[in-house]
C-alpha atoms as a PDB file:
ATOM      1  CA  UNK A   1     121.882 108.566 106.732  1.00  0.00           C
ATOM      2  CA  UNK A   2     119.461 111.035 105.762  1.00  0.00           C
ATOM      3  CA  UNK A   3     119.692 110.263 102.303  1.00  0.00           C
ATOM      4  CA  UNK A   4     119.512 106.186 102.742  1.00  0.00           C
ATOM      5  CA  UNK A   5     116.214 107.104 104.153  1.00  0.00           C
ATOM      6  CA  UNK A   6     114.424 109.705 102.381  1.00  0.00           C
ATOM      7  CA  UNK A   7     115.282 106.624  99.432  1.00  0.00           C
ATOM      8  CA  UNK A   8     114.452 103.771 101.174  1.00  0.00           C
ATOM      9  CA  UNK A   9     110.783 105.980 102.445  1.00  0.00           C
ATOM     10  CA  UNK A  10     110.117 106.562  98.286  1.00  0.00           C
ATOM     11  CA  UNK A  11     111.476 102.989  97.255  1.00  0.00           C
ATOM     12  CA  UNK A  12     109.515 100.565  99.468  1.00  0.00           C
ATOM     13  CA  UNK A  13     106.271  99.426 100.177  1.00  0.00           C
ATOM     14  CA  UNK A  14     104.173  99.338 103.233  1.00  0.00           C
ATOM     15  CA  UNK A  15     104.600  97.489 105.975  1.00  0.00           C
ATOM     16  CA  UNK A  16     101.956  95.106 106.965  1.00  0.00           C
ATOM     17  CA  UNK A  17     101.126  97.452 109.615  1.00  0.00           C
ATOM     18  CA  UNK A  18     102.409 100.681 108.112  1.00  0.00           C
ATOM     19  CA  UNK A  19      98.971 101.520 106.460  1.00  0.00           C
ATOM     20  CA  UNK A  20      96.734 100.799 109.795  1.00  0.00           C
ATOM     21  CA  UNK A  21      99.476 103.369 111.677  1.00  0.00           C
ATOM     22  CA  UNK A  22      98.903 106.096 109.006  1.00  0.00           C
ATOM     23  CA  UNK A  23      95.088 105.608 108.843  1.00  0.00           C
ATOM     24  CA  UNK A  24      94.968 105.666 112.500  1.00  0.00           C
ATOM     25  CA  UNK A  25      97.347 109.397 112.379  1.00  0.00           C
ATOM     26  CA  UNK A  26      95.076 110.585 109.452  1.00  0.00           C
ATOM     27  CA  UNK A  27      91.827 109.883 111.899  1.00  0.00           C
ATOM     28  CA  UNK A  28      93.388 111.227 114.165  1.00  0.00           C
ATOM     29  CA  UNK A  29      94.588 114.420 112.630  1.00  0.00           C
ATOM     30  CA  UNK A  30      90.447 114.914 110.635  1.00  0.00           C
ATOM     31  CA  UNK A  31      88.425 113.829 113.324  1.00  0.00           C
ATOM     32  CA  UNK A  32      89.829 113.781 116.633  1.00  0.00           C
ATOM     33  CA  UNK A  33      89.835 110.599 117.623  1.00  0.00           C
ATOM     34  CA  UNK A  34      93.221 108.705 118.968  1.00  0.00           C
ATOM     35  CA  UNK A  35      91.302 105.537 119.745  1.00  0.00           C
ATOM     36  CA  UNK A  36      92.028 103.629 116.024  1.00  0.00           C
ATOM     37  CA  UNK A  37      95.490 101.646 116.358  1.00  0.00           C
ATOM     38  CA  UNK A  38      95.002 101.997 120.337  1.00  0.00           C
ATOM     39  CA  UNK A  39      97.902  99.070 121.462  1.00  0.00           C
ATOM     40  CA  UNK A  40     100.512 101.895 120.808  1.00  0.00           C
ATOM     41  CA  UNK A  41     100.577 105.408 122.675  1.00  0.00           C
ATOM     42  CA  UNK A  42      99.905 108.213 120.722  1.00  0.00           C
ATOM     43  CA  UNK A  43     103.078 109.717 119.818  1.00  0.00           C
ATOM     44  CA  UNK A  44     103.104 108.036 117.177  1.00  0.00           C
ATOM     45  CA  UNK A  45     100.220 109.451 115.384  1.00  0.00           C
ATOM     46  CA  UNK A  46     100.639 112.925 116.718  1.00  0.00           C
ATOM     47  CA  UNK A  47     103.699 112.765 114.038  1.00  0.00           C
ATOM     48  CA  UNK A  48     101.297 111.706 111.207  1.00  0.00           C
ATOM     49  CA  UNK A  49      98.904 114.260 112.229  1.00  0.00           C
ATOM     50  CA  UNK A  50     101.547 117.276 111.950  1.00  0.00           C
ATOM     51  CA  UNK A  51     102.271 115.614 108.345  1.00  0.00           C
ATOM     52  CA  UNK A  52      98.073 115.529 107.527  1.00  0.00           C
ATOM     53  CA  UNK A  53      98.150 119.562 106.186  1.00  0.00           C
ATOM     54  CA  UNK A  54     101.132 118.323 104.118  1.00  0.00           C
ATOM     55  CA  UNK A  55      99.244 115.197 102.165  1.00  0.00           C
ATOM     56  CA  UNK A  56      96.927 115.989  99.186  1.00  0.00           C
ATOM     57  CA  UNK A  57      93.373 115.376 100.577  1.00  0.00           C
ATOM     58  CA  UNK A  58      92.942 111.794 100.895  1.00  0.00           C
ATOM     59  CA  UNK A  59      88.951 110.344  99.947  1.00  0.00           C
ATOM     60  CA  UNK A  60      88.728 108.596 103.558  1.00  0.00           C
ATOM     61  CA  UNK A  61      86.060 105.814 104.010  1.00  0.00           C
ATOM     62  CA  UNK A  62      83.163 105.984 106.564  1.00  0.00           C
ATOM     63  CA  UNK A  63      84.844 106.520 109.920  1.00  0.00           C
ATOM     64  CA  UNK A  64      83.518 104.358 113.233  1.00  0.00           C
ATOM     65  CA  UNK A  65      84.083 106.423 116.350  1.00  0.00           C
ATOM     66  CA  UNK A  66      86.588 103.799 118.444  1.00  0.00           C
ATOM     67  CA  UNK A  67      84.340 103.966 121.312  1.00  0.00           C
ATOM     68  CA  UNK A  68      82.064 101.959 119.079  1.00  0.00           C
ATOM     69  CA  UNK A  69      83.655  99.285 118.752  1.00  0.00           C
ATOM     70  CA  UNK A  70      86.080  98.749 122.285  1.00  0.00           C
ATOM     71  CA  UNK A  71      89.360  97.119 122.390  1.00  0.00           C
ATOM     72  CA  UNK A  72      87.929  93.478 120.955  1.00  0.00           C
ATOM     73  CA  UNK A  73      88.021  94.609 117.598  1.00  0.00           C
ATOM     74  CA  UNK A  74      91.316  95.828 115.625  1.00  0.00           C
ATOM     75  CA  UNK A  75      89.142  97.634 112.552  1.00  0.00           C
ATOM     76  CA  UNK A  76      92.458  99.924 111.896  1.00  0.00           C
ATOM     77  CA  UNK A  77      94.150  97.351 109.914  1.00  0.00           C
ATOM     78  CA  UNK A  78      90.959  97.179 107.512  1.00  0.00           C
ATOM     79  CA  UNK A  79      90.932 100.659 107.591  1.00  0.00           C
ATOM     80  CA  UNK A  80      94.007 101.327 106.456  1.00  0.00           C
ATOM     81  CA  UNK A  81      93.790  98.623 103.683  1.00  0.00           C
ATOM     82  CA  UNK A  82      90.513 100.559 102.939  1.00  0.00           C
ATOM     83  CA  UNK A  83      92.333 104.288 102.925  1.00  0.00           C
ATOM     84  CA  UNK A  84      95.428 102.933 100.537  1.00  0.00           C
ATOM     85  CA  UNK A  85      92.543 101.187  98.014  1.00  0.00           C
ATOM     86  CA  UNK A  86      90.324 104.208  97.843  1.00  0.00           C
ATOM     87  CA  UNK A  87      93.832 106.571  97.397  1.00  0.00           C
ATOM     88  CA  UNK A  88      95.675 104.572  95.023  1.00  0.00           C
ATOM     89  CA  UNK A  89      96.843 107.522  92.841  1.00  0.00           C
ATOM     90  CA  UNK A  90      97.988 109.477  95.719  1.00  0.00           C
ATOM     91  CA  UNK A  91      98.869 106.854  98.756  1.00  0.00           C
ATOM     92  CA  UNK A  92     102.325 106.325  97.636  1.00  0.00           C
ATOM     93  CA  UNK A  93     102.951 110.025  97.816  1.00  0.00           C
ATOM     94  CA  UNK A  94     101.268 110.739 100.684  1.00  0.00           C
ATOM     95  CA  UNK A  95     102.664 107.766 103.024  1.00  0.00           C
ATOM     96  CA  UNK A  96     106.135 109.269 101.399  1.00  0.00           C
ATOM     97  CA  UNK A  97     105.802 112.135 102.909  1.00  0.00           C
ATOM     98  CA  UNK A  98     104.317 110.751 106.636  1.00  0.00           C
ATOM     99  CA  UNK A  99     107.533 109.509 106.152  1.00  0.00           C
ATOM    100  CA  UNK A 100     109.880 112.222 105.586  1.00  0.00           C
ATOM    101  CA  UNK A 101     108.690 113.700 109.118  1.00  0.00           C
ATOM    102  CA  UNK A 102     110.702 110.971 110.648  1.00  0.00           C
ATOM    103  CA  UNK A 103     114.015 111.698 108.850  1.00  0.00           C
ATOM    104  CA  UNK A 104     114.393 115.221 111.502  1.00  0.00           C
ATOM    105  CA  UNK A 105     113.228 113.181 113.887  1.00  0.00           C
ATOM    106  CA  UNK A 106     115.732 110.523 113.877  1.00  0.00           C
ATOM    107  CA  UNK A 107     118.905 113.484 113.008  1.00  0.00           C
ATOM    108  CA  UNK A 108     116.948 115.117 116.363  1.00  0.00           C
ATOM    109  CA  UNK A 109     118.223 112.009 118.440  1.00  0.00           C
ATOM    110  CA  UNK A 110     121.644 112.182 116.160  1.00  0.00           C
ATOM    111  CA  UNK A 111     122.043 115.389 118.046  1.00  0.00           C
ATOM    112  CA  UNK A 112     120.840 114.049 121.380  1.00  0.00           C
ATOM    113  CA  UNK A 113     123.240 111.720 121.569  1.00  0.00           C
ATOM    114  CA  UNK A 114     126.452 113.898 120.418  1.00  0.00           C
ATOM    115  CA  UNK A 115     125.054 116.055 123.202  1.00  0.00           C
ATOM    116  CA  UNK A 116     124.956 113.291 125.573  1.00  0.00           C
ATOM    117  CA  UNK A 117     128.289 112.512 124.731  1.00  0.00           C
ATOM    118  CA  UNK A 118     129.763 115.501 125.602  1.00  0.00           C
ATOM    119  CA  UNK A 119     132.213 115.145 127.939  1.00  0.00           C
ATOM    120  CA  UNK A 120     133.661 112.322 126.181  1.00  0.00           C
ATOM    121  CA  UNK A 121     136.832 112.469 123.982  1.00  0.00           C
ATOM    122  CA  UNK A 122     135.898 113.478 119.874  1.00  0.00           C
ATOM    123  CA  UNK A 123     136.910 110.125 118.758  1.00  0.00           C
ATOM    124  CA  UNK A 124     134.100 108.548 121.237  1.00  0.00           C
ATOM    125  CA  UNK A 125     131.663 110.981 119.728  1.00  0.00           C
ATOM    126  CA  UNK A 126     132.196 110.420 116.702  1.00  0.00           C
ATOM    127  CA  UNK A 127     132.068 106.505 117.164  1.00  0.00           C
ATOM    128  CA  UNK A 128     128.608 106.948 118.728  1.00  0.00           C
ATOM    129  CA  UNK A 129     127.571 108.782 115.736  1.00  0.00           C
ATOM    130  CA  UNK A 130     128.760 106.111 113.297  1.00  0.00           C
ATOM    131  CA  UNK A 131     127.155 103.611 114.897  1.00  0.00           C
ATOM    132  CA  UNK A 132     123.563 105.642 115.012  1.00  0.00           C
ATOM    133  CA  UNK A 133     123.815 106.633 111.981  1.00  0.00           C
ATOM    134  CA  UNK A 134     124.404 103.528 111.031  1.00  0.00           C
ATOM    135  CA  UNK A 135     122.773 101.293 112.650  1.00  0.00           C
ATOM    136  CA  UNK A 136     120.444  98.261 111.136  1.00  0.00           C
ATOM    137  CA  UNK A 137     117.708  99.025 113.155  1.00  0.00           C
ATOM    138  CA  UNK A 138     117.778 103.161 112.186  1.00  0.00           C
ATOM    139  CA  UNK A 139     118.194 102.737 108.519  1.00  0.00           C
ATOM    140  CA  UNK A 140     116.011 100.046 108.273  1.00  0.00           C
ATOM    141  CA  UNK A 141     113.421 101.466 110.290  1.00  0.00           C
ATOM    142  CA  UNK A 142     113.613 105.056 110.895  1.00  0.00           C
ATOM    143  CA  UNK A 143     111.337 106.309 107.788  1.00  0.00           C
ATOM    144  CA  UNK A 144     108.597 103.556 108.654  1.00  0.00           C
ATOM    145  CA  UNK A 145     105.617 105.134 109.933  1.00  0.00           C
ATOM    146  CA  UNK A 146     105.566 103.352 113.023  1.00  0.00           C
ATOM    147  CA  UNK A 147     106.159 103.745 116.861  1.00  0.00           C
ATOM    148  CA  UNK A 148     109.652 102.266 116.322  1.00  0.00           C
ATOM    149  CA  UNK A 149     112.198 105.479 115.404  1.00  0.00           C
ATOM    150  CA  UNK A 150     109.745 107.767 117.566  1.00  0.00           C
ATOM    151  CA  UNK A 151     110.641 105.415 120.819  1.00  0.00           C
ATOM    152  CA  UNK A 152     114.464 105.382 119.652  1.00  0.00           C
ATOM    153  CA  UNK A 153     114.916 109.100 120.025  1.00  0.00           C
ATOM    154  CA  UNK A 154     112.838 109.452 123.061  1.00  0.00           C
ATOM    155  CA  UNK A 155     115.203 106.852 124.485  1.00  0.00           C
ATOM    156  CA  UNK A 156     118.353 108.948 123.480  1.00  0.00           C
ATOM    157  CA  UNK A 157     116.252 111.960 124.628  1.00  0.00           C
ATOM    158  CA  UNK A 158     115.876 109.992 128.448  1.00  0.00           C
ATOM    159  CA  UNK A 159     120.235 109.404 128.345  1.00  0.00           C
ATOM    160  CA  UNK A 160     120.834 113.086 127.223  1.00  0.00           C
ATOM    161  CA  UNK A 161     118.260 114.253 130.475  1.00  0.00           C
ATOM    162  CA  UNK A 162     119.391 111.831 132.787  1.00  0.00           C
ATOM    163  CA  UNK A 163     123.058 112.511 132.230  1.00  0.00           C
ATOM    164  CA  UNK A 164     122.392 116.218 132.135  1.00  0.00           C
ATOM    165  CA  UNK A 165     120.911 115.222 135.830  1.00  0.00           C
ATOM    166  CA  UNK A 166     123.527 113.458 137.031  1.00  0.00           C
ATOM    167  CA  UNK A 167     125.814 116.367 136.105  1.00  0.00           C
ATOM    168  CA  UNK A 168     124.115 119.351 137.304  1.00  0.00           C
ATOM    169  CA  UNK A 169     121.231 118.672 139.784  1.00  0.00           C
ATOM    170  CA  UNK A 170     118.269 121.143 139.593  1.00  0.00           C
ATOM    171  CA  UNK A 171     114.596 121.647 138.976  1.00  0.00           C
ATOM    172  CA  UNK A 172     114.851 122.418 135.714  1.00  0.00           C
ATOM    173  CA  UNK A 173     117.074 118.989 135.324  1.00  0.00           C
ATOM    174  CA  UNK A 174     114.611 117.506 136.859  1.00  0.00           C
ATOM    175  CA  UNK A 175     111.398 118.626 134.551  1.00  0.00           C
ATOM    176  CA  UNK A 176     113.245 117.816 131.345  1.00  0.00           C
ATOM    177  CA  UNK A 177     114.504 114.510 132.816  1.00  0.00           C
ATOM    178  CA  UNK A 178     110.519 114.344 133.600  1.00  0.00           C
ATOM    179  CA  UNK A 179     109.618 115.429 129.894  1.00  0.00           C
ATOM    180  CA  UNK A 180     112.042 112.814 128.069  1.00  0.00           C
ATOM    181  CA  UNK A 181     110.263 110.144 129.912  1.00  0.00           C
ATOM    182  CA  UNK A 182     106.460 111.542 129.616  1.00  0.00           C
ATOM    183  CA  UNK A 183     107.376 111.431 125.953  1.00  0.00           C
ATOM    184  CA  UNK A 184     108.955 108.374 125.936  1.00  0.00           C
ATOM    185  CA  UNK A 185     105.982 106.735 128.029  1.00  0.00           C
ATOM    186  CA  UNK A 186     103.887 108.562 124.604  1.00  0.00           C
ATOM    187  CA  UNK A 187     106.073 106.209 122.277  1.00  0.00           C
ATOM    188  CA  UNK A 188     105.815 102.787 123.234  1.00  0.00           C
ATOM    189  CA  UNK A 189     104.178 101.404 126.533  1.00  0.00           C
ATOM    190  CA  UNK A 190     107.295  99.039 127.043  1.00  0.00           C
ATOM    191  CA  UNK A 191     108.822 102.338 128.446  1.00  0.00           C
ATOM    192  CA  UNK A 192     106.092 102.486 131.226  1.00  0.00           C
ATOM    193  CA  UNK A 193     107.715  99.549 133.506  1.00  0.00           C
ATOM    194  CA  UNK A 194     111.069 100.919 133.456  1.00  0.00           C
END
């Protein structure tokens, strides 16, 4: 799986919204400011920010504080068509590796899962696995910088805490049961309602 992905991250494009995510991270990461791509919680490009120190300096355009220009306008999608134009020697090696950092994070929610599985026979384990591992929605999407892998491990982080709960109720159950969904919330607002 790791391998499909690290391939599929070097071999393809960018999304239509994968350059206004890694702009936004990249903003984020040089000049404090989380309000560019602001429809998504900031997990997101708290990942892209960890990956900034590792991405030759990119020439970034003129950057409007977000508080400048409220929730009307969506300027991160020009942005980010702005930051791949002025980078075109380096972009495709730089968005490679914003990518990468999502290949531990998706084998991190591998491992949540076999550990959520734990009390289950091997042959169930290993069935979860495949189908992780495998799955359309992984391999097609878990190297895209995007909120999309992020919100899938936080989900298999929420099963591993809640089942760890269920098992053996305790403070410290509770926290990381508390944790799981803080981050989760950080992913993708759709976790908020549940």
């Amino acid at each position: 799986m790791a391998c499909i992905l690290a391939r599929a991250a070097w071999v393809s494009s960018p999304t239509f919204d994968e350059t206004a995510h890694f702009a936004s991270g990249i903003v984020l990461a040089q000049y404090s400011d989380p309000g560019y791509f602001r429809v998504n919680p900031p997990a997101n490009k708290w990942l892209i920010a960890i990956a900034e120190p590792f991405i030759p300096a990119l020439q970034m355009p003129p950057v409007i504080p977000s508080a400048e220009h409220g929730n009307v306008n969506r300027l991160e999608f020009s942005f980010g068509e702005q930051v791949m134009s002025d980078n075109e020697a380096i972009y495709r090696r730089s968005l490679w590796i914003a990518r990468m950092f999502r290949i531990p994070l998706v084998l991190f929610g591998s491992w949540l899962l076999w550990m959520s599985c734990s009390s289950m026979p091997m042959l169930s384990r290993i069935l979860v696995q495949a189908f992780w591992c495998t799955s359309p929605l992984i391999l097609s999407h878990g190297w895209i910088v995007s909120a999309d892998a992020p919100a899938g491990v936080a989900m298999a982080a929420i099963l591993w805490t809640a089942l760890r709960l269920m098992r053996h109720e305790s403070l410290n159950a509770v926290i990381f049961s508390g944790i799981a969904w803080g981050i989760a919330i950080g992913t993708k607002f759709t976790f908020a309602p549940l």
